[in-house]
N, C-alpha and C. Protein backbone atom coordinates (compact mmCIF):
# COMPACT_ATOMS: atom_id res chain seq x y z
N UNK A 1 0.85 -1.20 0.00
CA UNK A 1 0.00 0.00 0.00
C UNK A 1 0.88 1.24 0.00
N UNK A 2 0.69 2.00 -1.15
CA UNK A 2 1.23 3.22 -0.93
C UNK A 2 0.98 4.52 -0.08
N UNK A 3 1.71 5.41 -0.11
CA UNK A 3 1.44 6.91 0.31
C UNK A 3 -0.44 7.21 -0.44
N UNK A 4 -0.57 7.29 -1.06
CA UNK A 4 -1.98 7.54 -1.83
C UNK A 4 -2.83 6.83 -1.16
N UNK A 5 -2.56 5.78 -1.27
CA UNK A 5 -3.81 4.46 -0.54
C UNK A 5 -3.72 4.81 0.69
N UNK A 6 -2.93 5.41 1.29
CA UNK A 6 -3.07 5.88 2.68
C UNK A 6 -3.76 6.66 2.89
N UNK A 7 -3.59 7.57 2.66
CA UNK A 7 -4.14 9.05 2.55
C UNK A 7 -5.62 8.59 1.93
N UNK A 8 -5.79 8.12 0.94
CA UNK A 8 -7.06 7.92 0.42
C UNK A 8 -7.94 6.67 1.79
N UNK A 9 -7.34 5.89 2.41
CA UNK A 9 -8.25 5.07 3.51
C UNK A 9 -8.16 6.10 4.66
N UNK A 10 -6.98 7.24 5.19
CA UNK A 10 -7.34 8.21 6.13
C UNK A 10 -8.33 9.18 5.74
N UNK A 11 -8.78 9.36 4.76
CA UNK A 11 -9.47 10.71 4.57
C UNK A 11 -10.99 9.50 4.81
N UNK A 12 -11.38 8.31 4.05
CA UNK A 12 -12.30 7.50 3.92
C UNK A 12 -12.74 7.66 5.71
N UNK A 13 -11.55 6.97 6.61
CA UNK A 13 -12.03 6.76 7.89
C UNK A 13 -12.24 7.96 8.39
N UNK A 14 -12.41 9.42 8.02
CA UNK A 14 -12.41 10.28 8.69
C UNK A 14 -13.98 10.65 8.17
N UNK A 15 -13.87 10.55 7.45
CA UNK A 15 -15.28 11.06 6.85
C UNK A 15 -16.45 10.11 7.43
N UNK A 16 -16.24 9.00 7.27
CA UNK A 16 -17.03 8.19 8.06
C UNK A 16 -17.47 8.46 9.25
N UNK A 17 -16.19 8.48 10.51
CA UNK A 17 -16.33 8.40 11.64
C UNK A 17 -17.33 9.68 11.99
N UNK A 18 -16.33 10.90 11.44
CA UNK A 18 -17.38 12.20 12.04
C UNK A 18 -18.67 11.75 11.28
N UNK A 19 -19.16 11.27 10.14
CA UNK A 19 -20.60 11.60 10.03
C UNK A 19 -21.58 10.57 10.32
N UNK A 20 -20.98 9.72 11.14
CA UNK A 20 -21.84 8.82 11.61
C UNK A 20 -21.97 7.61 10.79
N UNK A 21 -21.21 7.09 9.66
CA UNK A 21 -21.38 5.98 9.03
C UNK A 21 -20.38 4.82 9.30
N UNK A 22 -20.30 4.82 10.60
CA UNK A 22 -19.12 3.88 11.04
C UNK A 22 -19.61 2.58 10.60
N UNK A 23 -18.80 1.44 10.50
CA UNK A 23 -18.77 0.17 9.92
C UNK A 23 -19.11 -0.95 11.27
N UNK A 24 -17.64 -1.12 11.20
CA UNK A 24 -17.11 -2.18 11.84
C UNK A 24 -17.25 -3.27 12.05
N UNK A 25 -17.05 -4.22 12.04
CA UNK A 25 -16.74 -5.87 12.31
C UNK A 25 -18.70 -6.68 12.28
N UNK A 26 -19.59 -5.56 12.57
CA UNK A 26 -20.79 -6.07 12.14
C UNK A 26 -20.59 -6.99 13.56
N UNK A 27 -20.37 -6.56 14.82
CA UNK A 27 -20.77 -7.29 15.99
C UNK A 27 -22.09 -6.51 16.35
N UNK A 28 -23.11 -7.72 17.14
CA UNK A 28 -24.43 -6.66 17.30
C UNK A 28 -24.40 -5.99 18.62
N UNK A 29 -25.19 -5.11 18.57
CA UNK A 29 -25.29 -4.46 19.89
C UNK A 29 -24.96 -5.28 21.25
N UNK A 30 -24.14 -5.03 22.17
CA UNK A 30 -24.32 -6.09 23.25
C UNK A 30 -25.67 -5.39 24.27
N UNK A 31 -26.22 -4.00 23.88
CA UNK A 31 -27.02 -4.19 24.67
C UNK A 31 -28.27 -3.78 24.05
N UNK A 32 -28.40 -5.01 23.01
CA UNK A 32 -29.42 -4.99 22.13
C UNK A 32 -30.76 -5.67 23.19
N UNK A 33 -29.86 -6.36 23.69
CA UNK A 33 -31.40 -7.78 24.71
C UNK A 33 -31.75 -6.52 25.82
N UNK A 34 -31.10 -5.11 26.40
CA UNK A 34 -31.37 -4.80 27.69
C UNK A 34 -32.79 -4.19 27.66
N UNK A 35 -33.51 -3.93 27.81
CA UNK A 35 -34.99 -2.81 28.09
C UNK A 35 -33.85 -1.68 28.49
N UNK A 36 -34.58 -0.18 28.27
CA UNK A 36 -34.28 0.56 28.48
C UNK A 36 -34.99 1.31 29.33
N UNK A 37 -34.85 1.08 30.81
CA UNK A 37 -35.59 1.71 31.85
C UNK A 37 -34.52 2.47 32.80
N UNK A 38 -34.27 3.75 32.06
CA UNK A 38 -33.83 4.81 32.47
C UNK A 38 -34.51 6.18 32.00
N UNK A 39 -35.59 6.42 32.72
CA UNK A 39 -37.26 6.80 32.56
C UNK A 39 -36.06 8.71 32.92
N UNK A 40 -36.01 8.57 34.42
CA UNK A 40 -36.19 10.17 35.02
C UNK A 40 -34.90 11.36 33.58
N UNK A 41 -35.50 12.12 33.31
CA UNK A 41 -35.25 12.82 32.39
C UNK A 41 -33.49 13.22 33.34
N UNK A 42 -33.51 14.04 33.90
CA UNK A 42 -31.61 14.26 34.63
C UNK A 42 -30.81 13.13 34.71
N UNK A 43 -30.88 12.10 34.81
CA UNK A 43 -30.47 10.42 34.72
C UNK A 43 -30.39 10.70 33.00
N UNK A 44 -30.75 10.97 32.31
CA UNK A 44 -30.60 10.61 30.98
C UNK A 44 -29.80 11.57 30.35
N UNK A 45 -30.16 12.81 30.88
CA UNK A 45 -28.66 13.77 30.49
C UNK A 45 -27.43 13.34 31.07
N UNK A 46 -27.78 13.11 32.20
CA UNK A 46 -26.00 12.54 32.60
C UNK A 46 -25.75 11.20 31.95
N UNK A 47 -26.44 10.19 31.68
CA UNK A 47 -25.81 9.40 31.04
C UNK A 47 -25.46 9.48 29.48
N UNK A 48 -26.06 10.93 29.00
CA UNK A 48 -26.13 11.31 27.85
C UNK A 48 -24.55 11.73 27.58
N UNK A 49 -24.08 12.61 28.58
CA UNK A 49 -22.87 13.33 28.74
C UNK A 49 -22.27 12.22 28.60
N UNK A 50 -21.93 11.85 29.50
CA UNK A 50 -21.19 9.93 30.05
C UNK A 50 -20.55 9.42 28.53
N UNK A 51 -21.66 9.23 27.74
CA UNK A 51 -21.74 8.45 26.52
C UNK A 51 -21.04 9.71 25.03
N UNK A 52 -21.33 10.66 25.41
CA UNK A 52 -20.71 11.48 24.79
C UNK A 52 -19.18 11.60 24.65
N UNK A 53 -19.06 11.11 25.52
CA UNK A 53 -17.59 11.37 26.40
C UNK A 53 -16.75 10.22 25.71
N UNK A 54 -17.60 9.09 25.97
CA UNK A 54 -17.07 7.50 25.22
C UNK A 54 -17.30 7.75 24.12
N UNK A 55 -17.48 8.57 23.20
CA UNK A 55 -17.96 8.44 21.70
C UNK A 55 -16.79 9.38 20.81
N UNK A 56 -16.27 10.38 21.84
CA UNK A 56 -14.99 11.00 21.57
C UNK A 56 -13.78 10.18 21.37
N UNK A 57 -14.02 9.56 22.72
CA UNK A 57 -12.99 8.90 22.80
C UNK A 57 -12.40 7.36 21.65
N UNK A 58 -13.87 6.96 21.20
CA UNK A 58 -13.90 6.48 19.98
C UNK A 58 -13.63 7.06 18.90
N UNK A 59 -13.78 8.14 18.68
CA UNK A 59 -13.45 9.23 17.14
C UNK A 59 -11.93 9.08 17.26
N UNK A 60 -10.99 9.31 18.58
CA UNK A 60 -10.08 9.27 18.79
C UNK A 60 -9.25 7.94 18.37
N UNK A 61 -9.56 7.35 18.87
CA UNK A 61 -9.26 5.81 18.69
C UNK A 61 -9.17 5.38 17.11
N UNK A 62 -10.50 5.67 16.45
CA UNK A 62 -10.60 6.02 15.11
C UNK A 62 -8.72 6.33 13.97
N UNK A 63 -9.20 7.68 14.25
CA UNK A 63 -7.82 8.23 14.40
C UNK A 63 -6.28 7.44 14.72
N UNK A 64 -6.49 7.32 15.38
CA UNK A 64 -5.25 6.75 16.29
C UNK A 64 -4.68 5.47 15.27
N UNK A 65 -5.62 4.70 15.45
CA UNK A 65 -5.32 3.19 14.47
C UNK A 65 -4.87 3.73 13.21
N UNK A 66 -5.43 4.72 12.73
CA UNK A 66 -5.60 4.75 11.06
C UNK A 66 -4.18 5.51 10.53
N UNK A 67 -3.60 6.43 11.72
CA UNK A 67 -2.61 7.17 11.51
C UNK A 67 -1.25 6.12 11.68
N UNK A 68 -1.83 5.76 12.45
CA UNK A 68 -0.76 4.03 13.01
C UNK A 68 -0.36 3.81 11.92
N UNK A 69 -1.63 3.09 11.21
CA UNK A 69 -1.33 2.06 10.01
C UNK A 69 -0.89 2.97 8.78
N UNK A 70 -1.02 4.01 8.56
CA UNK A 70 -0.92 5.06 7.14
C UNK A 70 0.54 5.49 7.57
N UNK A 71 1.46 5.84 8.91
CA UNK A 71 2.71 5.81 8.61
C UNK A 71 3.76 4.93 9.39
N UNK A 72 3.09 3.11 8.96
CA UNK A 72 3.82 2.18 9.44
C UNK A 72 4.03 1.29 7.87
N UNK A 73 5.02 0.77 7.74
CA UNK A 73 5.55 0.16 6.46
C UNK A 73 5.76 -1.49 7.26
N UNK A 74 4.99 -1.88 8.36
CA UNK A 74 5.16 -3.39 8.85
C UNK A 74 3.90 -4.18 7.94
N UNK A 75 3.81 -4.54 7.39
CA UNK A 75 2.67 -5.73 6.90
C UNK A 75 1.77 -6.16 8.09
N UNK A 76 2.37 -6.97 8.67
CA UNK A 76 2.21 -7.85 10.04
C UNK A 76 1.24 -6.85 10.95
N UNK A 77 1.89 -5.54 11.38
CA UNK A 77 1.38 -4.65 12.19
C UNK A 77 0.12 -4.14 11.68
N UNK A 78 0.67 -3.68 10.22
CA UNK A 78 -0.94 -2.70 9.80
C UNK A 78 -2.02 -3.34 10.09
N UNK A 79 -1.90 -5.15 9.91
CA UNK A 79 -3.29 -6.21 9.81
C UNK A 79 -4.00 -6.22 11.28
N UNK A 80 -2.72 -6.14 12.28
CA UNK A 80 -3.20 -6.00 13.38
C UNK A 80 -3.53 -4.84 14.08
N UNK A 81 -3.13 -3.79 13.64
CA UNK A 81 -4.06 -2.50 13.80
C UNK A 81 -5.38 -2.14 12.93
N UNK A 82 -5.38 -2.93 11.51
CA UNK A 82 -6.49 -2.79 11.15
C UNK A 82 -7.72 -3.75 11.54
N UNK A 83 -7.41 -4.75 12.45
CA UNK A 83 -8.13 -5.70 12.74
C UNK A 83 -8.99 -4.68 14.26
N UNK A 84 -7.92 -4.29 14.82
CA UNK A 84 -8.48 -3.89 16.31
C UNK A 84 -9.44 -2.52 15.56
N UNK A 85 -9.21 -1.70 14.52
CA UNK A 85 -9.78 -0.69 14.14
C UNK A 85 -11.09 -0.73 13.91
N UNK A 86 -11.22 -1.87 13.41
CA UNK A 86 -12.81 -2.26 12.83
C UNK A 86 -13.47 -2.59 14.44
N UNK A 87 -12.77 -3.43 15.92
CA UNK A 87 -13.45 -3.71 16.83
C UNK A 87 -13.78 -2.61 17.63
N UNK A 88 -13.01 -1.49 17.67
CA UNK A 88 -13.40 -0.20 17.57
C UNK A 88 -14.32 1.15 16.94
N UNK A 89 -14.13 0.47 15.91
CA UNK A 89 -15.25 0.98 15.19
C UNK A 89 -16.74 0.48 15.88
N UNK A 90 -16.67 -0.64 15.51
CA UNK A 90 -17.95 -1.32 16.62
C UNK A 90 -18.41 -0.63 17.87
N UNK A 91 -17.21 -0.09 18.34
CA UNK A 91 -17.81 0.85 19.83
C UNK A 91 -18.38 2.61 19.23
N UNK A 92 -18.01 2.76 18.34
CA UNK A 92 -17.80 3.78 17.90
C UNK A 92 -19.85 3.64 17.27
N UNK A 93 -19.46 2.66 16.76
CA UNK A 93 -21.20 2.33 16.34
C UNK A 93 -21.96 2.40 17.28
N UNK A 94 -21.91 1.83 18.35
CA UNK A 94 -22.72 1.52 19.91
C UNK A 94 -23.22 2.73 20.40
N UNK A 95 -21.72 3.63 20.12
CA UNK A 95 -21.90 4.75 21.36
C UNK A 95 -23.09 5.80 20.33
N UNK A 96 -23.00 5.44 19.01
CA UNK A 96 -23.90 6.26 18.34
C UNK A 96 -24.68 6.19 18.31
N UNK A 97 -25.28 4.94 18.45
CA UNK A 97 -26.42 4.60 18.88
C UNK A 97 -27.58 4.85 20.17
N UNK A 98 -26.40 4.38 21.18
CA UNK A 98 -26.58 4.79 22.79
C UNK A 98 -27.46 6.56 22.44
N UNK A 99 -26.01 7.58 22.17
CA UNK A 99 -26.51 9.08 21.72
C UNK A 99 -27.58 8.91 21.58
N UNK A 100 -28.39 8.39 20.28
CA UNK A 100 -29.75 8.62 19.93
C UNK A 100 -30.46 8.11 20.95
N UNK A 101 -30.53 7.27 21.41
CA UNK A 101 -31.63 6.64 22.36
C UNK A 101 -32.03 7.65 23.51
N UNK A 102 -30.52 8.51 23.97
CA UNK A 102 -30.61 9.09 25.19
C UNK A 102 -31.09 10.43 24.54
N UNK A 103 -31.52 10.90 23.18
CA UNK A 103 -31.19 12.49 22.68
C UNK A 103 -30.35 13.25 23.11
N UNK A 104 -29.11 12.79 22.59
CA UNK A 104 -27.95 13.39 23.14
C UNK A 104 -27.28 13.46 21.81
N UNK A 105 -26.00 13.77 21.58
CA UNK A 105 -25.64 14.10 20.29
C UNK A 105 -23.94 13.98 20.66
N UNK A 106 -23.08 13.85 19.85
CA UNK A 106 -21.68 13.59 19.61
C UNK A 106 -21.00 15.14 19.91
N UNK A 107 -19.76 14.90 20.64
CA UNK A 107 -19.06 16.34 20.78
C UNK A 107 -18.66 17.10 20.01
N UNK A 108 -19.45 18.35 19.80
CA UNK A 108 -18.63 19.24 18.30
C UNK A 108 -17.35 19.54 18.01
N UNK A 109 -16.43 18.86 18.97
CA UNK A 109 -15.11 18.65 18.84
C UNK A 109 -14.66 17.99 18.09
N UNK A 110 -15.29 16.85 17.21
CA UNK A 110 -14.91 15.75 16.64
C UNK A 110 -13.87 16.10 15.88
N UNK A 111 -13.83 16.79 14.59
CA UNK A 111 -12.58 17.17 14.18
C UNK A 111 -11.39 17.45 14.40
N UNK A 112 -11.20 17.82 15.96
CA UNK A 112 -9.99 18.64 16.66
C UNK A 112 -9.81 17.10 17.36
N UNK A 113 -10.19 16.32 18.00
CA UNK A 113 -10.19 15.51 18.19
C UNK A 113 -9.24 13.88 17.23
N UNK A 114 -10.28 14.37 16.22
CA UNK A 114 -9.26 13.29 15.30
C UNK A 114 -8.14 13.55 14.30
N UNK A 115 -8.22 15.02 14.50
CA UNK A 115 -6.43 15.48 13.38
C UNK A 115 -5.48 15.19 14.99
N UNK A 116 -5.90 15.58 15.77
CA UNK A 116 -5.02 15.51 17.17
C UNK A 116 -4.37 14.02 17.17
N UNK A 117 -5.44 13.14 17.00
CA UNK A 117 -5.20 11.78 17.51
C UNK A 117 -4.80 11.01 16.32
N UNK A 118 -4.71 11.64 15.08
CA UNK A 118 -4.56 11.09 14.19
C UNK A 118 -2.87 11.28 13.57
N UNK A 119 -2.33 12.80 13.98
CA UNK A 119 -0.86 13.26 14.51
C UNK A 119 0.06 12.05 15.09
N UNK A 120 -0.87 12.08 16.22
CA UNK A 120 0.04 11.36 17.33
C UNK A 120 0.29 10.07 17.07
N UNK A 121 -1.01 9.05 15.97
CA UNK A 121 -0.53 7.71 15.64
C UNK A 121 0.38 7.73 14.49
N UNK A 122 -0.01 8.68 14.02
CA UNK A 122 1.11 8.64 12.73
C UNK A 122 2.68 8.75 13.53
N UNK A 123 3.06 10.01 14.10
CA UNK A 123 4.12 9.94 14.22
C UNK A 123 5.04 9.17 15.26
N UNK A 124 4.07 8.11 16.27
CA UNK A 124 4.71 6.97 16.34
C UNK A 124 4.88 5.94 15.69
N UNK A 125 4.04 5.83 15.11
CA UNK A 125 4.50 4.82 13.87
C UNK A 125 5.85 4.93 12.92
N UNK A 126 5.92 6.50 13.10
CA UNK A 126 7.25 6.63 12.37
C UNK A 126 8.67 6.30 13.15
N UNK A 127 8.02 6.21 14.68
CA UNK A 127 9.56 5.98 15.43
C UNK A 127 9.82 4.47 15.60
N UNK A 128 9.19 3.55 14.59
CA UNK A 128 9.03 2.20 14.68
C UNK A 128 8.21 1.23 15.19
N UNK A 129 8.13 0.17 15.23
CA UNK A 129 7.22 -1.29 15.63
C UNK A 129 7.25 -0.68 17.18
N UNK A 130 8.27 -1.18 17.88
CA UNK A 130 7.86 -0.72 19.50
C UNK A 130 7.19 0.35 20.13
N UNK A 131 7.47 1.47 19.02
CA UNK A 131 6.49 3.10 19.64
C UNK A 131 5.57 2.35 19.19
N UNK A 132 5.31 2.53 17.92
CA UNK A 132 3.89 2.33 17.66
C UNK A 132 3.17 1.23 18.57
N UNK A 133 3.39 0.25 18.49
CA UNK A 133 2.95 -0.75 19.73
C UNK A 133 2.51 -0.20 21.11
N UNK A 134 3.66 0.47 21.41
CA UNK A 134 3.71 1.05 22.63
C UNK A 134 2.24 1.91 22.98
N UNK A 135 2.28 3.05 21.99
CA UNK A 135 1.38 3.37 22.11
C UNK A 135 -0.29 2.89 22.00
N UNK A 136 -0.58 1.97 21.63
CA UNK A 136 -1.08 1.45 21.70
C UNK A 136 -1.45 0.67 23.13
N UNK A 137 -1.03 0.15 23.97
CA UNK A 137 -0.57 -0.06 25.02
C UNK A 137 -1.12 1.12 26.19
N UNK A 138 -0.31 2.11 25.41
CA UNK A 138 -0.46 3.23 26.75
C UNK A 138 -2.25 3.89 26.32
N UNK A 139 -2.41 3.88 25.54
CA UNK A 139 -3.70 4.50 24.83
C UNK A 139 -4.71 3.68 25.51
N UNK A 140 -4.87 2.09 25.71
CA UNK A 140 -5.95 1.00 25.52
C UNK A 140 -5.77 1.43 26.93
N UNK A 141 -4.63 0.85 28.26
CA UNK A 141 -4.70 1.45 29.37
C UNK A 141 -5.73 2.79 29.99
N UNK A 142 -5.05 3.94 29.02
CA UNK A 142 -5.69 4.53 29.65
C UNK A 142 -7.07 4.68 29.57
N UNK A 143 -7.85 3.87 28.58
CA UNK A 143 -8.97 4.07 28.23
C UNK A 143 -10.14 3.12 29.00
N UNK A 144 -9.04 2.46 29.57
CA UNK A 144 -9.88 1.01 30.17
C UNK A 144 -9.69 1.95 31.58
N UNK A 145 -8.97 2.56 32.24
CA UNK A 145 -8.91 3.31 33.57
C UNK A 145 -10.50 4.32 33.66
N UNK A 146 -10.59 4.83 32.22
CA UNK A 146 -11.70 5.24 32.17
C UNK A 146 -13.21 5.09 31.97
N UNK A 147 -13.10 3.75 31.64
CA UNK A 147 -14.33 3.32 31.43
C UNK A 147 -14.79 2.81 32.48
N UNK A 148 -13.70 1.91 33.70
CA UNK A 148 -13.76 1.58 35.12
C UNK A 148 -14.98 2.38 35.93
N UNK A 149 -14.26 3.87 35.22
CA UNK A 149 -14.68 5.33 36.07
C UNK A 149 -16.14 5.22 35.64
N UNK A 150 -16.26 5.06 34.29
CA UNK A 150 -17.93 5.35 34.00
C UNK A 150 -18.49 4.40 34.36
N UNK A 151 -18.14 3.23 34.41
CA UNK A 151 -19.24 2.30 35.22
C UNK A 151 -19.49 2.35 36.65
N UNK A 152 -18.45 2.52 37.23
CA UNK A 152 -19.07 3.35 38.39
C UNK A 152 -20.02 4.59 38.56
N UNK A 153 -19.62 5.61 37.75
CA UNK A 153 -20.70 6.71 37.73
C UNK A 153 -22.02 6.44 37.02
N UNK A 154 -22.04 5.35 36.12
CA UNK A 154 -23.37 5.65 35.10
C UNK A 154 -24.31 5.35 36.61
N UNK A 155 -25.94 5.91 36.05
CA UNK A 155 -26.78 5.70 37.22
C UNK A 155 -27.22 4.38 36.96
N UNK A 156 -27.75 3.61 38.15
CA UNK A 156 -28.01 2.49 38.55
C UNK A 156 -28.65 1.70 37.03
N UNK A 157 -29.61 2.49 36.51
CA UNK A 157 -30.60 1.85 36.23
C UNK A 157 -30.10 1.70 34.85
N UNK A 158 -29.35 2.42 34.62
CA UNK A 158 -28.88 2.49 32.63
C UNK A 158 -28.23 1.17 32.17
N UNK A 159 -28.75 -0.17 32.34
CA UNK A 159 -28.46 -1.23 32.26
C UNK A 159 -27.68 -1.22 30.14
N UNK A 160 -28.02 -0.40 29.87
CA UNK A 160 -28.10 -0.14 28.20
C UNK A 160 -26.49 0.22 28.22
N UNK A 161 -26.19 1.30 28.68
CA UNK A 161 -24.89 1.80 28.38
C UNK A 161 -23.83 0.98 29.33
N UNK A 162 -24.50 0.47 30.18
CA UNK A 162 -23.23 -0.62 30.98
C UNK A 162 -22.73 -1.74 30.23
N UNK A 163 -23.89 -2.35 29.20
CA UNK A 163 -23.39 -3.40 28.62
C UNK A 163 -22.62 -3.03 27.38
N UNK A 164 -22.82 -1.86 26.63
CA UNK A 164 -22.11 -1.52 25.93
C UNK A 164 -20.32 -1.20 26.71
N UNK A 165 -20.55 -0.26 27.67
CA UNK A 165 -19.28 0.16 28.23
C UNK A 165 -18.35 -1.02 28.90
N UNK A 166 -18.96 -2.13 29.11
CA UNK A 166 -18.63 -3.91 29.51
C UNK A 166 -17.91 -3.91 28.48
N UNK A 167 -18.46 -4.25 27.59
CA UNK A 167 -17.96 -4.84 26.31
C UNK A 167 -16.64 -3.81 25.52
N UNK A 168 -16.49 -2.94 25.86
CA UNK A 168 -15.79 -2.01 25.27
C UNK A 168 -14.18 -1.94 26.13
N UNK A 169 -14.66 -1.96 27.54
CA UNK A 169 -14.12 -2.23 28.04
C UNK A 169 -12.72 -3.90 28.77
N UNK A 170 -13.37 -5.01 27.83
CA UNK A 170 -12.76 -5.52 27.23
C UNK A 170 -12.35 -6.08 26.43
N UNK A 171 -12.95 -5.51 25.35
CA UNK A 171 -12.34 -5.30 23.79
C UNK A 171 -10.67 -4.27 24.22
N UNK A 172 -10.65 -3.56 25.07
CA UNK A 172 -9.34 -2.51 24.93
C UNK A 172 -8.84 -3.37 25.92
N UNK A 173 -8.98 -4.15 26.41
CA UNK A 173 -7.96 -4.99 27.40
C UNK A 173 -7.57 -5.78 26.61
N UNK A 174 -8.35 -6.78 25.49
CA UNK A 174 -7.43 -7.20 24.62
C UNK A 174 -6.52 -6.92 23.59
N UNK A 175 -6.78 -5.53 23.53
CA UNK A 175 -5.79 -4.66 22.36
C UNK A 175 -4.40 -4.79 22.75
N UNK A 176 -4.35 -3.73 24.19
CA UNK A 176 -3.45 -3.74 25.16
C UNK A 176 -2.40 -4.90 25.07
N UNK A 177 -3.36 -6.58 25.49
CA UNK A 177 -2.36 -7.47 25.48
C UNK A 177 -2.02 -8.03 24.08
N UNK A 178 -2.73 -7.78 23.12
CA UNK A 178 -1.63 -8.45 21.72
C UNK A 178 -1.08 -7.44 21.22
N UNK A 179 -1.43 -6.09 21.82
CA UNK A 179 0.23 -5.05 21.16
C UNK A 179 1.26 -5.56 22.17
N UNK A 180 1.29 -6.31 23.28
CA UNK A 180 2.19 -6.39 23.99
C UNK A 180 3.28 -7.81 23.69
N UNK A 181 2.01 -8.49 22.83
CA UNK A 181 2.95 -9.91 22.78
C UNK A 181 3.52 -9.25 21.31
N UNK A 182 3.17 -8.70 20.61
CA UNK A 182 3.62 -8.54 19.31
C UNK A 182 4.56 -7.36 19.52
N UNK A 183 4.95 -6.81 20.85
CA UNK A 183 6.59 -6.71 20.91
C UNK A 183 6.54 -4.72 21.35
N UNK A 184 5.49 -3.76 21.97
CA UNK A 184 5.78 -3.22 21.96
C UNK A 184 6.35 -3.05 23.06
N UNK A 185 6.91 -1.55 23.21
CA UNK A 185 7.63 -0.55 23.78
C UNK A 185 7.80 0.29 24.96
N UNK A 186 7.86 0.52 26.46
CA UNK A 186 7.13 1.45 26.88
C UNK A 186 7.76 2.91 26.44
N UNK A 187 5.96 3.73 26.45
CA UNK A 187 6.73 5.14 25.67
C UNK A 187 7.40 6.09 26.76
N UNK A 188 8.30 7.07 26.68
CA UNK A 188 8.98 8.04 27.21
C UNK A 188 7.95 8.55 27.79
N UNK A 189 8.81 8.94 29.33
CA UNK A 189 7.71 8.95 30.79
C UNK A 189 6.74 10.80 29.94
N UNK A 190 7.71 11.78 28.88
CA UNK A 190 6.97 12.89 28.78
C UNK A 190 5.88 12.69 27.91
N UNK A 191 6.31 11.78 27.29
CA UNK A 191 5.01 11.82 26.11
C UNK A 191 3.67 10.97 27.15
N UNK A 192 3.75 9.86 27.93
CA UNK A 192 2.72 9.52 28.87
C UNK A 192 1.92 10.51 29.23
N UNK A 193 2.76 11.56 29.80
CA UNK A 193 1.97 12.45 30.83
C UNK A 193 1.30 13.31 29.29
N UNK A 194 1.95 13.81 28.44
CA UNK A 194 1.20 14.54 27.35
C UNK A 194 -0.07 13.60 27.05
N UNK A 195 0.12 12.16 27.45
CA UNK A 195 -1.16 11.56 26.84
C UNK A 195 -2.67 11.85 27.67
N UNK A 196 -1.48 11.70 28.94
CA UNK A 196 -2.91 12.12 30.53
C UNK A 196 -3.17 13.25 30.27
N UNK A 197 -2.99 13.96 29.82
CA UNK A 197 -3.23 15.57 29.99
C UNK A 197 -4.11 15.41 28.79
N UNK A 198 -3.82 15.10 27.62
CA UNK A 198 -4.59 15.33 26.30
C UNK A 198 -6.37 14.46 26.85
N UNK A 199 -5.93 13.24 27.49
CA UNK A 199 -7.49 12.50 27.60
C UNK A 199 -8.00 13.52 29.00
N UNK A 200 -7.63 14.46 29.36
CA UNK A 200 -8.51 15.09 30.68
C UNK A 200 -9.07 15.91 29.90
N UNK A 201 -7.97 16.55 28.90
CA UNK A 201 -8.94 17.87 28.04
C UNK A 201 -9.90 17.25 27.14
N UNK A 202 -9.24 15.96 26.38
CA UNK A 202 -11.28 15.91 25.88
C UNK A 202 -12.04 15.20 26.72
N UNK A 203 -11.51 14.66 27.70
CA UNK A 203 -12.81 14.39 28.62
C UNK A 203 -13.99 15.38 28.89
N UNK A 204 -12.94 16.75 29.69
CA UNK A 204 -13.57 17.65 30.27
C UNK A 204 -14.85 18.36 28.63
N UNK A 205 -13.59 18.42 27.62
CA UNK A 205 -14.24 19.47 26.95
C UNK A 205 -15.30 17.99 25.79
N UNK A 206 -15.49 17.08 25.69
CA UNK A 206 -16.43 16.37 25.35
C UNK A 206 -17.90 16.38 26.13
N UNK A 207 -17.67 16.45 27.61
CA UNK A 207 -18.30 16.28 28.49
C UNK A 207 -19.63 17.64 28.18
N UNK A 208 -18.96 18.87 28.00
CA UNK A 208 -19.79 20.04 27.51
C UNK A 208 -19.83 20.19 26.68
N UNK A 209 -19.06 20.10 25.11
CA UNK A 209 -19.29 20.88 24.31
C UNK A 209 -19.11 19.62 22.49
């Protein structure tokens, strides 16, 4: 795959993701079987926010894989970043879904969001198999720290977005461990903390806007 075919499947996954025509792997809803008895209207904005929040963080993810694979020249690697991309995508589908149910809507950040995250996979990919891995690694971590968080906060009754955020939650635990057998890296302690800092700001700023 060339420079072109790259660029031509990054611009494809970008267009997709922001407008809502995500794909992916065609797994069904996991919380297709739940009833949705999360009735009191403030319970549904906050889990609205909640889910907003996870749906960024999917645009991101989006991103992340696609920049991976567009400036990595491994065979081996791209298949396995394009494999986890599509199981991602899948969350990316869920959480869009979730949105509508709750009338809630995706963060108007999306764009700033995925040139950001789409930077940062590319140019580890350029520092080789172990960054790129690595990051990967440090990314799935931190995302699974956060989803911990939302299942604790979602309210009791939102049985809908728990089984989605279940399932999502370890789908990125298995990312984590086959970037790890397939050899990555840990990344430099500054770029970590640039990563914590980058997921607080779209937390915070997904959360409102």
């Amino acid at each position: 795959m060339d420079f072109l075919d790259h660029a031509i499947l990054s611009v494809d996954n970008a267009l997709r993701t922001l407008s809502g025509q995500s794909r992916g792997s065609g797994r069904p809803n996991p919380a297709a079987e739940e009833p949705d008895s999360l009735l009191r209207p403030w319970e549904r904005r906050r889990a609205g926010r909640m889910m907003r929040v996870n749906h960024a963080g999917e645009v991101m993810a989006q991103a992340l894989y696609t920049g991976q694979e567009a400036g990595s020249k491994d065979a081996e690697l791209r298949a396995a970043l394009r494999r986890a991309r599509s199981e991602e995508e899948d969350h990316l589908r869920w959480c869009e879904e979730r949105l509508q149910e709750l009338h809630s809507r995706p963060s108007l950040l999306g764009p700033f969001w995925y040139a950001t995250a789409w930077g940062m996979g590319f140019a580890a990919a350029r520092r080789g198999r172990g960054s790129n891995l690595g990051l990967v690694v440090a990314v799935e971590n931190l995302v699974e720290e956060h989803l911990k968080e939302h299942l604790q906060d979602l309210p009791l009754e939102d049985e809908r977005s728990r089984r989605i955020l279940e399932q999502m939650e370890s789908d990125e635990v298995g990312h984590a461990e086959k970037a790890e057998e397939l050899g990555a890296e840990p990344l430099p302690l500054p770029l970590r903390l640039a990563m914590q800092g980058l997921s607080k700001m779209m937390t915070r700023g997904a959360l409102w806007i």
